[in-house]
PDB file of N, CA and C in Angstrom:
ATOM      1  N   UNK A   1     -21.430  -7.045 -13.799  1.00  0.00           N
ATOM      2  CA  UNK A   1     -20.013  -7.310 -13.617  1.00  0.00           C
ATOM      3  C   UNK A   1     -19.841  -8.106 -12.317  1.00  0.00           C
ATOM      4  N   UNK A   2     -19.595  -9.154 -12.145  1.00  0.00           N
ATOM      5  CA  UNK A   2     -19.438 -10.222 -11.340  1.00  0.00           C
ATOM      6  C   UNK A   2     -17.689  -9.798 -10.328  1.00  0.00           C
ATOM      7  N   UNK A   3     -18.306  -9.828  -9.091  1.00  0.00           N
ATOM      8  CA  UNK A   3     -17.168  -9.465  -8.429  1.00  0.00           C
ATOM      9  C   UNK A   3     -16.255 -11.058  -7.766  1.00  0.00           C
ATOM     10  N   UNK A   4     -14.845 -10.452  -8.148  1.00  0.00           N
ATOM     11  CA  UNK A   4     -14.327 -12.427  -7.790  1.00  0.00           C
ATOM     12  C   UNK A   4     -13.292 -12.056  -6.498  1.00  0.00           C
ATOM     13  N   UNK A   5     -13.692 -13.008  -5.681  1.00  0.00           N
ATOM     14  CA  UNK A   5     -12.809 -13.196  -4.577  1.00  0.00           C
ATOM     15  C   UNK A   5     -11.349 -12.857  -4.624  1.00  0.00           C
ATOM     16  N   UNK A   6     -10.737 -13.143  -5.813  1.00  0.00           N
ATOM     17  CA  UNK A   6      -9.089 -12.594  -5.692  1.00  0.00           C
ATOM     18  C   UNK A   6      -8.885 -11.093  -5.262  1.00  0.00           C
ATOM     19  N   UNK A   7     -10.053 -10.504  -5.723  1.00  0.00           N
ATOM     20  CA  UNK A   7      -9.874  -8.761  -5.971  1.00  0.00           C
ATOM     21  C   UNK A   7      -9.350  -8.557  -4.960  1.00  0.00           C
ATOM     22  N   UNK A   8     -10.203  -9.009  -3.563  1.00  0.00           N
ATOM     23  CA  UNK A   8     -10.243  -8.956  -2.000  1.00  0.00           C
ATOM     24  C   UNK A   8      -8.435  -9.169  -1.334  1.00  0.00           C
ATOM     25  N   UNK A   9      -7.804 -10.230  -2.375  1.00  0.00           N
ATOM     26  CA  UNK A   9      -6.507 -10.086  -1.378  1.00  0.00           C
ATOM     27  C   UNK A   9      -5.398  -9.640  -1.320  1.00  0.00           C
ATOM     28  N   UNK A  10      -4.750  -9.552  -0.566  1.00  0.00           N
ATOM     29  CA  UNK A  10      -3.569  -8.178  -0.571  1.00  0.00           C
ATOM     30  C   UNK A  10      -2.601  -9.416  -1.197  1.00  0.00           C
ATOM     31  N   UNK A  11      -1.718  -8.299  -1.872  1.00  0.00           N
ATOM     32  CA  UNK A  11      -0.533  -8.896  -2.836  1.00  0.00           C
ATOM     33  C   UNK A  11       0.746  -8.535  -2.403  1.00  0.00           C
ATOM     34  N   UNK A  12       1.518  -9.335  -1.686  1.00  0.00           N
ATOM     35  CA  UNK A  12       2.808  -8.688  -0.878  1.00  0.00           C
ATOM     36  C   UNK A  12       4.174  -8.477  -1.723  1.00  0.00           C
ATOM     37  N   UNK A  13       3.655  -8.690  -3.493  1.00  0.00           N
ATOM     38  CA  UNK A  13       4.675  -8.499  -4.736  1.00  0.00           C
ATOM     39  C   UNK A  13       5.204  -7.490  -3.743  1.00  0.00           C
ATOM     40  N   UNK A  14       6.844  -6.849  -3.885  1.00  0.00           N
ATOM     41  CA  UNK A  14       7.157  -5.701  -3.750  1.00  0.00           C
ATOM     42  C   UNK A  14       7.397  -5.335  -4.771  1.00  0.00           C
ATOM     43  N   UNK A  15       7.058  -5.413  -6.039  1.00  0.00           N
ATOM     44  CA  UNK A  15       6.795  -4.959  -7.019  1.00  0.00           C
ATOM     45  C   UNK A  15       5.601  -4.051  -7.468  1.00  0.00           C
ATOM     46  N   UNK A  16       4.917  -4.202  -6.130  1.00  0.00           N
ATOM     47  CA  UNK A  16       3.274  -3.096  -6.564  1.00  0.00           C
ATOM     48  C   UNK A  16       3.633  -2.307  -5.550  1.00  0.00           C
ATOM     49  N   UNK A  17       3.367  -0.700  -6.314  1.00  0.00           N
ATOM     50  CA  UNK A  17       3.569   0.614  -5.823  1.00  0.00           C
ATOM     51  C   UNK A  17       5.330   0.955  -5.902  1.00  0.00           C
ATOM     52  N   UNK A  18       5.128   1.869  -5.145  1.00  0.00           N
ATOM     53  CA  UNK A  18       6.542   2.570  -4.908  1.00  0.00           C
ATOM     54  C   UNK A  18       7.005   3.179  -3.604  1.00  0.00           C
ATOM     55  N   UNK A  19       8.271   3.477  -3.040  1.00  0.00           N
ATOM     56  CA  UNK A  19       8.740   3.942  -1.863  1.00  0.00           C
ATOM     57  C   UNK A  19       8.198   4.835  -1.594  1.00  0.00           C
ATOM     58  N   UNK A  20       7.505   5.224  -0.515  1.00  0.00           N
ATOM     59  CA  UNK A  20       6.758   5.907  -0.053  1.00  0.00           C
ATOM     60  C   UNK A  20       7.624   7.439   0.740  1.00  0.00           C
ATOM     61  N   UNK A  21       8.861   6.798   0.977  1.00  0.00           N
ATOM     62  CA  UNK A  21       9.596   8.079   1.748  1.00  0.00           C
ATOM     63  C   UNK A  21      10.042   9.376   0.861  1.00  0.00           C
ATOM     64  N   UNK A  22       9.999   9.155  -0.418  1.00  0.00           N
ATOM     65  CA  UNK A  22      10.176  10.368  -1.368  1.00  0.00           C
ATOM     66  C   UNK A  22       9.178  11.234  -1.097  1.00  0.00           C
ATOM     67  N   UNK A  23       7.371  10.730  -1.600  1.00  0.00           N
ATOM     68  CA  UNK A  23       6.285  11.759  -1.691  1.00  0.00           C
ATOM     69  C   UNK A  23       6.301  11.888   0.155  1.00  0.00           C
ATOM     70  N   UNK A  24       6.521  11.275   1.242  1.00  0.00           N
ATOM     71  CA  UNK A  24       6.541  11.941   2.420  1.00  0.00           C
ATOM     72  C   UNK A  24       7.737  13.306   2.470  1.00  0.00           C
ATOM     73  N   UNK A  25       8.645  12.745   1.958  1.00  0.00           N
ATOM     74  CA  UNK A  25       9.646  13.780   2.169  1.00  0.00           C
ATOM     75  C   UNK A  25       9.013  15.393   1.817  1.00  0.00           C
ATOM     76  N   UNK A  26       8.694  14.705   0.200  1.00  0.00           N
ATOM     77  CA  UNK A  26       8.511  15.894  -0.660  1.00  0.00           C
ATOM     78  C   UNK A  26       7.086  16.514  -0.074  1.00  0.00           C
ATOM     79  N   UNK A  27       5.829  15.770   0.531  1.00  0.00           N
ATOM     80  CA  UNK A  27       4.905  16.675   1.419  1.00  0.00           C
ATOM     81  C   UNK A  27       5.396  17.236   2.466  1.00  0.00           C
ATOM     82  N   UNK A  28       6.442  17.065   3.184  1.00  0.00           N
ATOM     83  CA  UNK A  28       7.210  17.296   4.571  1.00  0.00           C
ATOM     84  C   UNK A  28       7.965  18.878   4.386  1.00  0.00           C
ATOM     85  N   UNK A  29       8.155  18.815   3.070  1.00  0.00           N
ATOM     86  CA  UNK A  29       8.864  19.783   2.668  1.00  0.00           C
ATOM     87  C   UNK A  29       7.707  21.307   1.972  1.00  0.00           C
ATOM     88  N   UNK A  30       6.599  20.359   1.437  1.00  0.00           N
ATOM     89  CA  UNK A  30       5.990  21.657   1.365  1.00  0.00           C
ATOM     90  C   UNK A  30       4.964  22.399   2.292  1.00  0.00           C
ATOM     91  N   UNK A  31       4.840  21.236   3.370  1.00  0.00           N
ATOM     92  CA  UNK A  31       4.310  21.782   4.628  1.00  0.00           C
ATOM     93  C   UNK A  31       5.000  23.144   5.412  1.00  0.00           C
ATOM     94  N   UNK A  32       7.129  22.497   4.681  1.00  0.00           N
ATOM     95  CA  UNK A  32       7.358  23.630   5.499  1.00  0.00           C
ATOM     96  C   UNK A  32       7.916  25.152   5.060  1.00  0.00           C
ATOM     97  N   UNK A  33       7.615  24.944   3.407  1.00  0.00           N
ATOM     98  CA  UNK A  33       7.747  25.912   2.758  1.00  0.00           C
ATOM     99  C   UNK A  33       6.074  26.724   3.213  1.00  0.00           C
ATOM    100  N   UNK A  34       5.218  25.923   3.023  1.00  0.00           N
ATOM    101  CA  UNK A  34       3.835  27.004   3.570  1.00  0.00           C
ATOM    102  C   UNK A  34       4.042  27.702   4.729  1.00  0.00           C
ATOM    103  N   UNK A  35       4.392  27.008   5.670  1.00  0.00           N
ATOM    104  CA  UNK A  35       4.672  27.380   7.034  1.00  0.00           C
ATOM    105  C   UNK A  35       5.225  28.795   6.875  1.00  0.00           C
ATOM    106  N   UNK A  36       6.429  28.293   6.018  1.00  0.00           N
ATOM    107  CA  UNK A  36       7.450  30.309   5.950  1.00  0.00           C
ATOM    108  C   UNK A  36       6.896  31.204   5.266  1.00  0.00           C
ATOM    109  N   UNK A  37       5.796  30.369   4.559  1.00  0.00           N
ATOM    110  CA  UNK A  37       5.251  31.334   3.699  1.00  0.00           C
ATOM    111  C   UNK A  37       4.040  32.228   4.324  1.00  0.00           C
ATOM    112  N   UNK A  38       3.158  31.436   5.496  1.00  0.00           N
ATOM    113  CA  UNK A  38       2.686  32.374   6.183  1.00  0.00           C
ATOM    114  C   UNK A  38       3.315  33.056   7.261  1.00  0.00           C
ATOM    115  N   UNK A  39       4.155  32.863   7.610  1.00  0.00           N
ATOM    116  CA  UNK A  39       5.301  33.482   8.836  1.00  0.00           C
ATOM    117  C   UNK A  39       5.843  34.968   8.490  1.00  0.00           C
ATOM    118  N   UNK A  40       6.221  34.782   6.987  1.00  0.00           N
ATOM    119  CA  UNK A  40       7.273  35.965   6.425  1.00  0.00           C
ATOM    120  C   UNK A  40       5.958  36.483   5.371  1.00  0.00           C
ATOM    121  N   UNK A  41       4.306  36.074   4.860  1.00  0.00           N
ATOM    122  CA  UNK A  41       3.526  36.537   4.696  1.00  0.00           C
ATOM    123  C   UNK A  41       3.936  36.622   2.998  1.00  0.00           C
ATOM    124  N   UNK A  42       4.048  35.449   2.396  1.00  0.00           N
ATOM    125  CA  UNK A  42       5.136  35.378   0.813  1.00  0.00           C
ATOM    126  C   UNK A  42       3.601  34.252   0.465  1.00  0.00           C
ATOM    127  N   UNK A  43       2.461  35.285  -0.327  1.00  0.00           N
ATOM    128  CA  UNK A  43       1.743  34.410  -0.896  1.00  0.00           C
ATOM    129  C   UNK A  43       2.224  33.603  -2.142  1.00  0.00           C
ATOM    130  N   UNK A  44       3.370  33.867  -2.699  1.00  0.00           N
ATOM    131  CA  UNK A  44       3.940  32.431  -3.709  1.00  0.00           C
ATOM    132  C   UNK A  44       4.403  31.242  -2.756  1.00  0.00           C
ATOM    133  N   UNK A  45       4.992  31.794  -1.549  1.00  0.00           N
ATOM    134  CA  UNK A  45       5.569  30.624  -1.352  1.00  0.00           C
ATOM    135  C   UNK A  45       4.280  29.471  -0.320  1.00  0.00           C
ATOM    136  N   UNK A  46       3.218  30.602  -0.136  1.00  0.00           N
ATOM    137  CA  UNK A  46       1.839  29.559   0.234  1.00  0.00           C
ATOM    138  C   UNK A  46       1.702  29.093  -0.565  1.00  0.00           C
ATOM    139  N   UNK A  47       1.575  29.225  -2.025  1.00  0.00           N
ATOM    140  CA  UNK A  47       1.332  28.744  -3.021  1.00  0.00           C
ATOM    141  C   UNK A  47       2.105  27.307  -3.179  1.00  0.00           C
ATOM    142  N   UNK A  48       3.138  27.983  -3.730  1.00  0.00           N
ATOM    143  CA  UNK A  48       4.147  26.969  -3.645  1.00  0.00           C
ATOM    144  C   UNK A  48       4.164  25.343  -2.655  1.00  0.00           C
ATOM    145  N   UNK A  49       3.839  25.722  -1.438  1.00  0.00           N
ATOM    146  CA  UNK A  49       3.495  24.728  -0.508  1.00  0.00           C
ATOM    147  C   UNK A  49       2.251  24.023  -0.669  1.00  0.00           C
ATOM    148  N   UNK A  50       1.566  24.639  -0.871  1.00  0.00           N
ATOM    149  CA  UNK A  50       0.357  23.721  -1.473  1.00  0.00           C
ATOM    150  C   UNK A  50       0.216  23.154  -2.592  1.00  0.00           C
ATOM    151  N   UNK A  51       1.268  23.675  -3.516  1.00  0.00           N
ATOM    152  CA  UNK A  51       1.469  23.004  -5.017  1.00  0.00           C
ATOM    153  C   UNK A  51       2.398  21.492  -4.686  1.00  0.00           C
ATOM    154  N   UNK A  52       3.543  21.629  -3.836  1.00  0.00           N
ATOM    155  CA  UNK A  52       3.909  20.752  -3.318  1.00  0.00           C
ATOM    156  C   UNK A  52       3.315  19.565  -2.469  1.00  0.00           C
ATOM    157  N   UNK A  53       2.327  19.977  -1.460  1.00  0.00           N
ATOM    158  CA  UNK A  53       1.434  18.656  -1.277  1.00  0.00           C
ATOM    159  C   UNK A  53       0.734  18.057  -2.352  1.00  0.00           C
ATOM    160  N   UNK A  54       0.601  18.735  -3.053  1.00  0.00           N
ATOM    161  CA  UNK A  54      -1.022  18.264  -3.894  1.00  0.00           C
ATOM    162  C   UNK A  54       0.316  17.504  -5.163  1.00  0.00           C
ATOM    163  N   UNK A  55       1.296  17.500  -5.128  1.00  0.00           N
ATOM    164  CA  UNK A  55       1.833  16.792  -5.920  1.00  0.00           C
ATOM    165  C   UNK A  55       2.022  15.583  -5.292  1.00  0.00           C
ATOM    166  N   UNK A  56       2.759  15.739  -4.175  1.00  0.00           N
ATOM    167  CA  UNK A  56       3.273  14.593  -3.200  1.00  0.00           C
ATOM    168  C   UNK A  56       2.456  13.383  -3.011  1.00  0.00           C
ATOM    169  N   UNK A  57       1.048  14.310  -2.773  1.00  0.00           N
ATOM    170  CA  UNK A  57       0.285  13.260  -2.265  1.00  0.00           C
ATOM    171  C   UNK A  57      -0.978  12.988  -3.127  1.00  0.00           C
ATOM    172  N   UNK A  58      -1.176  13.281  -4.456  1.00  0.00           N
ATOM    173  CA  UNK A  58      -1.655  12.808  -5.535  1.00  0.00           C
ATOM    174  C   UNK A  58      -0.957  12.663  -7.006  1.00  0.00           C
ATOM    175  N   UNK A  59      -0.778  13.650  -7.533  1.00  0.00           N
ATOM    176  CA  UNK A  59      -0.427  13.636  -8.465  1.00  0.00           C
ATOM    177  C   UNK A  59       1.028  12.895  -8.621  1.00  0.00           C
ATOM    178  N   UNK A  60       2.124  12.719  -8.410  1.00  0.00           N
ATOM    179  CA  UNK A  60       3.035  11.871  -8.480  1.00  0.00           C
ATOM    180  C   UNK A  60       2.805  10.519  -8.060  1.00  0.00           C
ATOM    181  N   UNK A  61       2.038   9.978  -7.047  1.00  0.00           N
ATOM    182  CA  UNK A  61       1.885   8.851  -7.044  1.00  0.00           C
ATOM    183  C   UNK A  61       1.161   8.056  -8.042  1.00  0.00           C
ATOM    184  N   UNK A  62       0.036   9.013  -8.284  1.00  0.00           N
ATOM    185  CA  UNK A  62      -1.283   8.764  -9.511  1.00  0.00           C
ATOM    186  C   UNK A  62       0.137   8.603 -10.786  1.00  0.00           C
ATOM    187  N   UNK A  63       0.666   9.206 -11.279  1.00  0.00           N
ATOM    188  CA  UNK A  63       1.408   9.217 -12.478  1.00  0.00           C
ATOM    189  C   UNK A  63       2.352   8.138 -12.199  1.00  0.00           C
ATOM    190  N   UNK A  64       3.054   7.946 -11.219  1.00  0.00           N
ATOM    191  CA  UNK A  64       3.921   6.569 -10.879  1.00  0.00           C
ATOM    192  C   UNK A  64       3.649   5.239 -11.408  1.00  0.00           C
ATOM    193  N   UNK A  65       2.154   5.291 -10.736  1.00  0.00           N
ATOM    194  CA  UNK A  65       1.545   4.217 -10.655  1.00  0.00           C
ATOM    195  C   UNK A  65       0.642   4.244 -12.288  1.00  0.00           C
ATOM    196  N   UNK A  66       0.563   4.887 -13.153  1.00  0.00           N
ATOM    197  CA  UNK A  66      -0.386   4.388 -14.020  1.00  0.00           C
ATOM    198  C   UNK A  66       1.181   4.290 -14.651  1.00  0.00           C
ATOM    199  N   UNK A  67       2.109   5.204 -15.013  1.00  0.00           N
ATOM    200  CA  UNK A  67       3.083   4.929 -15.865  1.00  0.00           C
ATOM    201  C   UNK A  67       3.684   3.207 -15.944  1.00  0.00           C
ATOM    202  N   UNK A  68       3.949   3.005 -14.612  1.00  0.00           N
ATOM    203  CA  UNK A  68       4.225   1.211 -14.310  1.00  0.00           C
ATOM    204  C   UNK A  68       3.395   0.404 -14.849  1.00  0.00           C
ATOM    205  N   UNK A  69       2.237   0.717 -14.855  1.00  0.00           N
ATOM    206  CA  UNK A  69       1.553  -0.570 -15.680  1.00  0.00           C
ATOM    207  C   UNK A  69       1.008   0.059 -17.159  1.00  0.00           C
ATOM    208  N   UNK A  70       1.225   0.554 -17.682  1.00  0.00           N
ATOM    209  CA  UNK A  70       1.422   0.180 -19.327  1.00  0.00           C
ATOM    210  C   UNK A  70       1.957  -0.599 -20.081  1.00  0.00           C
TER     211      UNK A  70
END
């Protein structure tokens, strides 16, 4: 598989990807649901906070981004 020079350059479309301040928000937010959750000692809501990063910062972007290009 022959690698071609275009691959290499950045594309300033603002049409590739998406706003980034939602999945910050939404990790911002489950940082601080974990936080209360070890404070007040509420293993759902540790849970919960870590279900919330791991969305923020994979899984919603991953699904964003493959849904757009179909």
């Amino acid at each position: 598989m022959p690698l071609h020079l275009a691959t290499f350059f950045y594309d300033p479309d603002p049409s590739f990807g998406h706003d980034p301040r939602t999945f910050v928000a939404m990790m911002l937010a489950g940082f601080v649901v974990g936080i209360g959750g070890h404070i007040f000692r509420s293993k759902l809501a540790v849970a919960l906070g870590i279900a919330l990063i791991f969305l923020a910062t994979f899984l919603l972007p991953l699904a964003t981004n493959i849904l757009e290009y179909e």
